[in-house]
PDB file of N, CA and C in Angstrom:
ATOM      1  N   UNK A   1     -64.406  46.167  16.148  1.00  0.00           N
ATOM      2  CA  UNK A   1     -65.257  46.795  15.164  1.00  0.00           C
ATOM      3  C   UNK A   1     -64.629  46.746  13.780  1.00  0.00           C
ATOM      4  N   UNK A   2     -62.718  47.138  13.728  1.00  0.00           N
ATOM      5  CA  UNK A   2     -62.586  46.632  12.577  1.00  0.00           C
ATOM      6  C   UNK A   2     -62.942  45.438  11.545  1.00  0.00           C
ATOM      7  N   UNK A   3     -62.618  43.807  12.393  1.00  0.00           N
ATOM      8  CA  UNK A   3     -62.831  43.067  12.189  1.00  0.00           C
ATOM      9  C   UNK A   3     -64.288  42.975  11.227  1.00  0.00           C
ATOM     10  N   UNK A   4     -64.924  43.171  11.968  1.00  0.00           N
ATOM     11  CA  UNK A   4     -66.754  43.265  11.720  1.00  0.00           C
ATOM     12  C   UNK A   4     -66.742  43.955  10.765  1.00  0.00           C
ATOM     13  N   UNK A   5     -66.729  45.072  10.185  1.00  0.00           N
ATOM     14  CA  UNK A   5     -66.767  46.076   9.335  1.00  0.00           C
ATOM     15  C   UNK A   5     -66.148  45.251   7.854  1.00  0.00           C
ATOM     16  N   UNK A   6     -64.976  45.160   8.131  1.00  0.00           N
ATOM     17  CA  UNK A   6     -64.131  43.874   6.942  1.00  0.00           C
ATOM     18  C   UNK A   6     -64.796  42.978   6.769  1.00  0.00           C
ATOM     19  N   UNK A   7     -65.496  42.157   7.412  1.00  0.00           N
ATOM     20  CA  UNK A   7     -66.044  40.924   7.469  1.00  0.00           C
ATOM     21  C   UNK A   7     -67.028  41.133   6.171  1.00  0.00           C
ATOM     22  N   UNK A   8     -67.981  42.139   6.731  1.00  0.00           N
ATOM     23  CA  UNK A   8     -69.286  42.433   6.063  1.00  0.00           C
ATOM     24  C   UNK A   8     -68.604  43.217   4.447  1.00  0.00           C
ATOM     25  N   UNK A   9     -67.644  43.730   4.387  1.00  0.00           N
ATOM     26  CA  UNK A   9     -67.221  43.938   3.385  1.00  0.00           C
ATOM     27  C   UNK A   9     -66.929  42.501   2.601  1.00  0.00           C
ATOM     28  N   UNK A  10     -66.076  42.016   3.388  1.00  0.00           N
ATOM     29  CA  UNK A  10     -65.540  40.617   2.280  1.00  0.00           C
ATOM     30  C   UNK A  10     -66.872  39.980   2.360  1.00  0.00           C
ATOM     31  N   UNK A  11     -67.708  39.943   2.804  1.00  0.00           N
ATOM     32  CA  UNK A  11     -69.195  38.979   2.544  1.00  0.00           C
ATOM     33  C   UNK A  11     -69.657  39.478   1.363  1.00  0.00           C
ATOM     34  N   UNK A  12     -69.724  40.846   1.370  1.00  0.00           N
ATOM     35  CA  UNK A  12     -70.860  41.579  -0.019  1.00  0.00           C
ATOM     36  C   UNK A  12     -69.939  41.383  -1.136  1.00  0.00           C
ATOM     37  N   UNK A  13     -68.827  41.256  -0.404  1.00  0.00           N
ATOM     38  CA  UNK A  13     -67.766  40.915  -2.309  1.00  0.00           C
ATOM     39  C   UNK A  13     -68.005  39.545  -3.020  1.00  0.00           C
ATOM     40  N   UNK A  14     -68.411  38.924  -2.086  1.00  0.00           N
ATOM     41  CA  UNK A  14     -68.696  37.552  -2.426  1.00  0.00           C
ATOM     42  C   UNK A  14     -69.323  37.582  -3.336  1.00  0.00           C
ATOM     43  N   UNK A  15     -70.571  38.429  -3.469  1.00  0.00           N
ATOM     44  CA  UNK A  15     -71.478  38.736  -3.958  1.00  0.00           C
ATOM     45  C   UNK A  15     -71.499  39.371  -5.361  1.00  0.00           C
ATOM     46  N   UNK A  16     -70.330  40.000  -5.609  1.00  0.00           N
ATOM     47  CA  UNK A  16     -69.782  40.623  -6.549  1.00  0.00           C
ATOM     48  C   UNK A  16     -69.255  41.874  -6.085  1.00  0.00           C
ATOM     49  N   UNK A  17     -68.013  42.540  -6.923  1.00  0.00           N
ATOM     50  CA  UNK A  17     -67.478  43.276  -6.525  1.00  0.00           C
ATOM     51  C   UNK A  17     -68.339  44.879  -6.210  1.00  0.00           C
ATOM     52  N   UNK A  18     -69.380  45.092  -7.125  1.00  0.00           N
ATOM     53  CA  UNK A  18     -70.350  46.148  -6.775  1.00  0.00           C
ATOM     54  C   UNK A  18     -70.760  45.842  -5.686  1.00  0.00           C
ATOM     55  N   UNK A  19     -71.002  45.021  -5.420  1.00  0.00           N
ATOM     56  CA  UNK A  19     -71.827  45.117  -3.497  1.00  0.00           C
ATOM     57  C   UNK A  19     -70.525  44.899  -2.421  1.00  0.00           C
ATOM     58  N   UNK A  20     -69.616  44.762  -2.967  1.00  0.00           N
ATOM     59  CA  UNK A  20     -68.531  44.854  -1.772  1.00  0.00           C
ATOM     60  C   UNK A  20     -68.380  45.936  -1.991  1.00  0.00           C
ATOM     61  N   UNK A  21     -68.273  46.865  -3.047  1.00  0.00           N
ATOM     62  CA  UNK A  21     -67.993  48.460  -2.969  1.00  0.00           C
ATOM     63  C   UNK A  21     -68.921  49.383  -2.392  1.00  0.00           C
ATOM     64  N   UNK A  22     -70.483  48.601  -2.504  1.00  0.00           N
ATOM     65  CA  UNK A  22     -71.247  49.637  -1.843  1.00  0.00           C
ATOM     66  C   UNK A  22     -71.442  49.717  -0.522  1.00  0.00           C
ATOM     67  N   UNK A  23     -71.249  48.575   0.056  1.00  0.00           N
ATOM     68  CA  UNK A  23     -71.046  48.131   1.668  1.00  0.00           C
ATOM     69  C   UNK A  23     -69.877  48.969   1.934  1.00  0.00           C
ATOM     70  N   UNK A  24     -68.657  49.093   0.981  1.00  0.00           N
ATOM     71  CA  UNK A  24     -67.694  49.832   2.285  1.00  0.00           C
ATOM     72  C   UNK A  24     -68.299  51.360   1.631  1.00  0.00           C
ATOM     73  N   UNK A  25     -68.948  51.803   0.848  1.00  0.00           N
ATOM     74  CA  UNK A  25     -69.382  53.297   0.681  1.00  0.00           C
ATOM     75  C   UNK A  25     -70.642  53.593   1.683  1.00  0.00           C
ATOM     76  N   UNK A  26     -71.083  52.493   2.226  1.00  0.00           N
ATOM     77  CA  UNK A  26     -72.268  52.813   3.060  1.00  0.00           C
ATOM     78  C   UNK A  26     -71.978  52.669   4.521  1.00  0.00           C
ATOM     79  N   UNK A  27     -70.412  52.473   5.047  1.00  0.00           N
ATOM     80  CA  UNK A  27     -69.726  52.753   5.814  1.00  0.00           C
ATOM     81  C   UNK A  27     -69.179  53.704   6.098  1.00  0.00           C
ATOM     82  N   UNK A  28     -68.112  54.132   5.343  1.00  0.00           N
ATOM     83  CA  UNK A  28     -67.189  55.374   5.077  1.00  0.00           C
ATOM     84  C   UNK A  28     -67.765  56.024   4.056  1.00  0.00           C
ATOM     85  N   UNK A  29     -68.510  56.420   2.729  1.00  0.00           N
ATOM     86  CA  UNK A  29     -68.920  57.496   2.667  1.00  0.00           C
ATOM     87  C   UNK A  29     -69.929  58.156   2.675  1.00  0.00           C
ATOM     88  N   UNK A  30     -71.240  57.432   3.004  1.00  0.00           N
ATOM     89  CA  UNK A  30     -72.426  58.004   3.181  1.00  0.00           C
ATOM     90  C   UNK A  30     -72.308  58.358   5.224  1.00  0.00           C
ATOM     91  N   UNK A  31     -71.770  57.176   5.766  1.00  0.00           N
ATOM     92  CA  UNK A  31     -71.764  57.534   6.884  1.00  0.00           C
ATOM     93  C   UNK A  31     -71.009  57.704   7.550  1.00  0.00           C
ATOM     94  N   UNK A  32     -70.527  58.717   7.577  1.00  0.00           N
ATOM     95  CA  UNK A  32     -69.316  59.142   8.697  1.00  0.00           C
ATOM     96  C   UNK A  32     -68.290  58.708   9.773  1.00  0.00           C
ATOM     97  N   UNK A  33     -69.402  57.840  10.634  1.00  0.00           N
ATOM     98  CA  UNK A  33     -69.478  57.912  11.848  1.00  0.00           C
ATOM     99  C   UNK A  33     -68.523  56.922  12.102  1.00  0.00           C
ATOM    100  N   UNK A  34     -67.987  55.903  11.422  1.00  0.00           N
ATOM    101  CA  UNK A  34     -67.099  55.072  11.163  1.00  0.00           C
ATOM    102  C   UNK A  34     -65.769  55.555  10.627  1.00  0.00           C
ATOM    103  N   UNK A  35     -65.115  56.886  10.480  1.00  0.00           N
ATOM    104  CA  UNK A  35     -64.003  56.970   9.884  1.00  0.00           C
ATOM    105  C   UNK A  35     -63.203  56.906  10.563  1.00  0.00           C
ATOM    106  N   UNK A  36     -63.280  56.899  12.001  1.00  0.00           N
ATOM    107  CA  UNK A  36     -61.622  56.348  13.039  1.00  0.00           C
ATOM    108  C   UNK A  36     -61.799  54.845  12.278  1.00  0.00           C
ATOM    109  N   UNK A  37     -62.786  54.357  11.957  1.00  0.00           N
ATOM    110  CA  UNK A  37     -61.868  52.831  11.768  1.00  0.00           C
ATOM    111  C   UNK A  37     -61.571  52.556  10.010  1.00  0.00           C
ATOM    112  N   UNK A  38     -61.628  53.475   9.584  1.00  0.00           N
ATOM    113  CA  UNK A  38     -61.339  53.313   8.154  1.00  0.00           C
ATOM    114  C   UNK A  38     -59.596  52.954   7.620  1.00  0.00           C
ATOM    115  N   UNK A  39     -58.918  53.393   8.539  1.00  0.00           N
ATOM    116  CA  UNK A  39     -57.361  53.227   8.191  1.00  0.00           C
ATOM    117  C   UNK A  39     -57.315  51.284   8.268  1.00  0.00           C
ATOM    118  N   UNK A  40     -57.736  50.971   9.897  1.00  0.00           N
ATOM    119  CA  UNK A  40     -57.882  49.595  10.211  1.00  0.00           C
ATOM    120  C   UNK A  40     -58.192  48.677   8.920  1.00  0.00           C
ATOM    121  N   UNK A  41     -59.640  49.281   8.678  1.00  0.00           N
ATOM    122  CA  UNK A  41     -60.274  48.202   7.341  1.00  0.00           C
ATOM    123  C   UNK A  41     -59.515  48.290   6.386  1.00  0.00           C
ATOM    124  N   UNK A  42     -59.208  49.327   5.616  1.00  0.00           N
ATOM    125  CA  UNK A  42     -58.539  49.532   4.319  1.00  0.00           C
ATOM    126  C   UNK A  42     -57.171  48.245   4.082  1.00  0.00           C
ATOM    127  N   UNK A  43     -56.598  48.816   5.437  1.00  0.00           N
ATOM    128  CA  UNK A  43     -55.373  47.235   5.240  1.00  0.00           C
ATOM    129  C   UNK A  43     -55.907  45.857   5.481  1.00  0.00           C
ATOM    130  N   UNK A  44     -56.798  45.936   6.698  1.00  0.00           N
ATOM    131  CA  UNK A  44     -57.599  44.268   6.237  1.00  0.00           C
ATOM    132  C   UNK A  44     -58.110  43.828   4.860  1.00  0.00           C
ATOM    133  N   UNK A  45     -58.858  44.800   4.615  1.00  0.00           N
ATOM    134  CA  UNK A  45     -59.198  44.762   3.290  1.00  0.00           C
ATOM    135  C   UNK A  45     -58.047  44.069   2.182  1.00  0.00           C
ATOM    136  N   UNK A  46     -56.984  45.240   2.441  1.00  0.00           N
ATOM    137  CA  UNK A  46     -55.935  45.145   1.342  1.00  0.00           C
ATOM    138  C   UNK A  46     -54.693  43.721   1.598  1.00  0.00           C
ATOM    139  N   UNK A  47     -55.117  43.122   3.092  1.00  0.00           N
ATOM    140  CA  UNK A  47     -54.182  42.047   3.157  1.00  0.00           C
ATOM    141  C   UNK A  47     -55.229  40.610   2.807  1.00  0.00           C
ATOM    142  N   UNK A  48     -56.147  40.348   2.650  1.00  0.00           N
ATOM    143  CA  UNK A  48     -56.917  39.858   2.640  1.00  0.00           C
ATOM    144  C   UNK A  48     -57.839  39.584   0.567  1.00  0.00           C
ATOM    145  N   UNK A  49     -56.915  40.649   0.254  1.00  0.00           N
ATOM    146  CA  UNK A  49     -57.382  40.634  -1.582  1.00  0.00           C
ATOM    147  C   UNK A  49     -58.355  41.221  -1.826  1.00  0.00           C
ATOM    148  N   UNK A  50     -59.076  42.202  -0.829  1.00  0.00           N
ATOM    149  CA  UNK A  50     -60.031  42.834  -1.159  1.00  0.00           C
ATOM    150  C   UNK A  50     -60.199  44.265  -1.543  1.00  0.00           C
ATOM    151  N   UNK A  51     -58.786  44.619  -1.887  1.00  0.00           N
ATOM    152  CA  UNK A  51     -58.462  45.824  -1.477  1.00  0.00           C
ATOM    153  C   UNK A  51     -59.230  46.942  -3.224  1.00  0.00           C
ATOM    154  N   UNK A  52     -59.626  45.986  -3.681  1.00  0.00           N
ATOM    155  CA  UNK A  52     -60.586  46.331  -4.679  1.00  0.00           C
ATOM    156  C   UNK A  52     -62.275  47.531  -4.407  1.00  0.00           C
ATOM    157  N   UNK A  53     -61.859  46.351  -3.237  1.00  0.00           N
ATOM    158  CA  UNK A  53     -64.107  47.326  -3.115  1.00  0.00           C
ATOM    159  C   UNK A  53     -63.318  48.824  -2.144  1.00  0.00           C
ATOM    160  N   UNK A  54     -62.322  48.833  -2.019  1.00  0.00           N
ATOM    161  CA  UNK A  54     -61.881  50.577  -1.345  1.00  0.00           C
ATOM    162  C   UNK A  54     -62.222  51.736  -2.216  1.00  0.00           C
ATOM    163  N   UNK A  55     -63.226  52.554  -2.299  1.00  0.00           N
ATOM    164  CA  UNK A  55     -63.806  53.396  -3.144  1.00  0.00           C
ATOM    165  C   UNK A  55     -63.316  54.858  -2.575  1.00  0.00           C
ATOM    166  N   UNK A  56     -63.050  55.899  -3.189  1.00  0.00           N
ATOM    167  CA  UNK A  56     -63.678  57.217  -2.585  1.00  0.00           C
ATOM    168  C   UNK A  56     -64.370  58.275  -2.726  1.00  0.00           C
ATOM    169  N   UNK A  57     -65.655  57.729  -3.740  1.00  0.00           N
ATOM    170  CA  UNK A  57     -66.996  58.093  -4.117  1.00  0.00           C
ATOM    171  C   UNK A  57     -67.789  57.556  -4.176  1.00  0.00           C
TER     172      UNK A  57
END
């Protein structure tokens, strides 16, 4: 699930960095239900150069 979650993050960044930020806010902060895997993504994210779209609002 990490994997997947990152994925779809680094896809919407593609896109520009606002839609990679709102994809991981429509993960972790509108929806909850995903925060056991938020530690996982954050370092994929952050080994991977994306560590940009990590928001916490």
């Amino acid at each position: 699930m990490i994997s997947f979650i990152s994925d779809s993050i680094i896809r919407a960044k593609e896109l520009g960095l606002e839609s990679g930020q709102a994809k991981y806010r429509a993960y972790f902060i509108n929806l909850r239900i995903y925060a056991k895997y938020k530690q996982g993504v954050d370092e994929l994210l952050a080994q991977s150069g994306c560590g940009d779209c990590i928001v916490t609002e």
